[in-house]
C-alpha atoms as a PDB file:
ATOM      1  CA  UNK A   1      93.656  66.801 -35.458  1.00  0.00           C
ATOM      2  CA  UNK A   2      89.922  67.188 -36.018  1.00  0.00           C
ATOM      3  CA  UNK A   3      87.789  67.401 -32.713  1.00  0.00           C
ATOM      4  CA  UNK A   4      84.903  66.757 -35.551  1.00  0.00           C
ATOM      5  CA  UNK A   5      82.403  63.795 -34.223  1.00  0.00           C
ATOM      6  CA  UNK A   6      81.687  61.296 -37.357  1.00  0.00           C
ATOM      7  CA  UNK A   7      77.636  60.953 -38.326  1.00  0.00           C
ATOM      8  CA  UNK A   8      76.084  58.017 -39.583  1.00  0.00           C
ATOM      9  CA  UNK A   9      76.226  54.119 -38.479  1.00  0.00           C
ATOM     10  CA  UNK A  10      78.376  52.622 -36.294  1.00  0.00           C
ATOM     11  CA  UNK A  11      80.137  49.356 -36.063  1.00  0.00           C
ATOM     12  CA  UNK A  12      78.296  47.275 -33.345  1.00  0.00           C
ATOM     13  CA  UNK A  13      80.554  44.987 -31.453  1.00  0.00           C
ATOM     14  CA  UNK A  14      80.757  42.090 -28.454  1.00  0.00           C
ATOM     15  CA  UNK A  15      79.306  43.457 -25.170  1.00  0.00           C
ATOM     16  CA  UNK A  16      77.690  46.437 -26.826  1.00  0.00           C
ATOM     17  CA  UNK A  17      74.636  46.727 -24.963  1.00  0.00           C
ATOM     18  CA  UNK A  18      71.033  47.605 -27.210  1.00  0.00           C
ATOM     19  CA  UNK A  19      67.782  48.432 -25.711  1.00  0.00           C
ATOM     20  CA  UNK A  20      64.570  48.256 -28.569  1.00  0.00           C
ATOM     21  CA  UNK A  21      62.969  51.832 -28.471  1.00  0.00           C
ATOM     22  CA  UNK A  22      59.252  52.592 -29.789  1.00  0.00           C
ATOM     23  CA  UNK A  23      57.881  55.902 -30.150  1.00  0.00           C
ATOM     24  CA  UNK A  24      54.028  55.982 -30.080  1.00  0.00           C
ATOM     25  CA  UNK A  25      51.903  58.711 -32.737  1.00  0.00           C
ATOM     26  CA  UNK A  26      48.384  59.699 -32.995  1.00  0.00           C
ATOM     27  CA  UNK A  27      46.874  58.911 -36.387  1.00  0.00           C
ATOM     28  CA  UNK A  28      47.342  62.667 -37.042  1.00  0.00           C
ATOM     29  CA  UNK A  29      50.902  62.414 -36.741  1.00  0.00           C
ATOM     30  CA  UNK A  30      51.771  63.676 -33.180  1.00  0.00           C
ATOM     31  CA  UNK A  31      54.301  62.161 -30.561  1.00  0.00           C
ATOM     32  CA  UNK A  32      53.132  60.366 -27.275  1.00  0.00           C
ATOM     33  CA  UNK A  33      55.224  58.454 -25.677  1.00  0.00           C
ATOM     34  CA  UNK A  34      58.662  56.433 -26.179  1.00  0.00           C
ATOM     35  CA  UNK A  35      58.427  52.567 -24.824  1.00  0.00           C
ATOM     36  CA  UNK A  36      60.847  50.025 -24.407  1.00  0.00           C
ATOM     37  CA  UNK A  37      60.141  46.834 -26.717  1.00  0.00           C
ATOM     38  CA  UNK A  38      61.533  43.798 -25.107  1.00  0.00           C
ATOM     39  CA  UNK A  39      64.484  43.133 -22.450  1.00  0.00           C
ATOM     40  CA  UNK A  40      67.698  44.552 -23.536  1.00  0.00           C
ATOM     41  CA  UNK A  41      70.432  42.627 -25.392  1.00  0.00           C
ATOM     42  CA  UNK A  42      74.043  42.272 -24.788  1.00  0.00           C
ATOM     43  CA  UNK A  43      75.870  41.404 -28.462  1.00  0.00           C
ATOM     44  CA  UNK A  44      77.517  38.534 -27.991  1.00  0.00           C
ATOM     45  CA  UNK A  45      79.057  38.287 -31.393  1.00  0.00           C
ATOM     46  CA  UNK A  46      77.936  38.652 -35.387  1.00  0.00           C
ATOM     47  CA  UNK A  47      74.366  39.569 -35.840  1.00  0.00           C
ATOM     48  CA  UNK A  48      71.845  41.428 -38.190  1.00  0.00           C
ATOM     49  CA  UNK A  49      69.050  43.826 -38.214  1.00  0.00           C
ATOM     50  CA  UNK A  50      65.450  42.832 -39.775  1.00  0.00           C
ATOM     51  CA  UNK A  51      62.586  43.356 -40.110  1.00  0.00           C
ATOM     52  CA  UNK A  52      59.758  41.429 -38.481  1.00  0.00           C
ATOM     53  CA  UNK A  53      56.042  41.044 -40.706  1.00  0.00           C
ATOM     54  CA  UNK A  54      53.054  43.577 -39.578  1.00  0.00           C
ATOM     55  CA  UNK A  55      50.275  41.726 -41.917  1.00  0.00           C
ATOM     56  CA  UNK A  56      48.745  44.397 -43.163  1.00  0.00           C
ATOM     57  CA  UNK A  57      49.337  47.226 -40.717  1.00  0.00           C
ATOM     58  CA  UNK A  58      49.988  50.673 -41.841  1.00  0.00           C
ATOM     59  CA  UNK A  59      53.445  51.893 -40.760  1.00  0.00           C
ATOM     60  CA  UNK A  60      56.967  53.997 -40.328  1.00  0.00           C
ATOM     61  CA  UNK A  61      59.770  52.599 -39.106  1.00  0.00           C
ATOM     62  CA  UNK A  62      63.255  54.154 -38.405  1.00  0.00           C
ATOM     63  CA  UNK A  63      65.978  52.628 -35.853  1.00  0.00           C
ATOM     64  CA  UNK A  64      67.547  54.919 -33.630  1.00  0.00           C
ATOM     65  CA  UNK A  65      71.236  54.231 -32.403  1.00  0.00           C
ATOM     66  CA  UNK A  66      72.577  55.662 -29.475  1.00  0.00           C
ATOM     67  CA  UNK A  67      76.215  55.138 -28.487  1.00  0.00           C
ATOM     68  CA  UNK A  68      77.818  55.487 -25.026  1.00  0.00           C
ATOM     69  CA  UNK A  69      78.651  59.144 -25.195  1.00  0.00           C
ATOM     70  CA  UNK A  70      75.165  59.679 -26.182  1.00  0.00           C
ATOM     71  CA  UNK A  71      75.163  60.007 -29.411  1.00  0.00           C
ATOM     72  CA  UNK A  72      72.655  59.415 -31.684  1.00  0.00           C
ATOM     73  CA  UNK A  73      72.691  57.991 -35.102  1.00  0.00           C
ATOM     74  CA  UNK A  74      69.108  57.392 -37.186  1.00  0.00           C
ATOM     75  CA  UNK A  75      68.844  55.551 -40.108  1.00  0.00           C
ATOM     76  CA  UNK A  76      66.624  56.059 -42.673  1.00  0.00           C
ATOM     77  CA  UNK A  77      62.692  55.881 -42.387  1.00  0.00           C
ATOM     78  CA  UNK A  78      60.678  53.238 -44.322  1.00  0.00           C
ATOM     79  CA  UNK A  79      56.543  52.583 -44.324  1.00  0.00           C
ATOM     80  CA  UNK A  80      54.667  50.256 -45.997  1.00  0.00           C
END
């Protein structure tokens, strides 16, 4: 038996809880601060990820998943 820990997405299920994370960065690039958007949701059953218009705002956006060992699971980045 493998004591290997799997990488990459997770199935998301009823009474999983999510919190929306934001991390701030200066024009140039550099990290300053990590907000939370939002209250936190409790799944209560099927549901989807999207993505929600900017206009025309410049951006990068990842979504980081963390379970409840504390592992972390990022998907891939996307920008305008």
């Amino acid at each position: 038996m493998s004591e290997t820990v799997p990488k990459g997405l997770i199935e998301i299920v009823a009474g999983d809880k999510i919190d929306y994370l934001c991390d701030y960065y200066t024009y140039d690039g550099e990290y300053t601060d990590t907000y939370k958007l939002g209250e936190q949701y409790t799944v209560t059953g099927q549901w989807e990820i999207a993505n929600a218009p900017v206009g025309d705002l410049g951006y990068q956006m990842t979504y980081r998943i963390t379970d409840i060992y504390g592992n972390r699971y990022w998907t891939p980045s996307i920008s305008d």
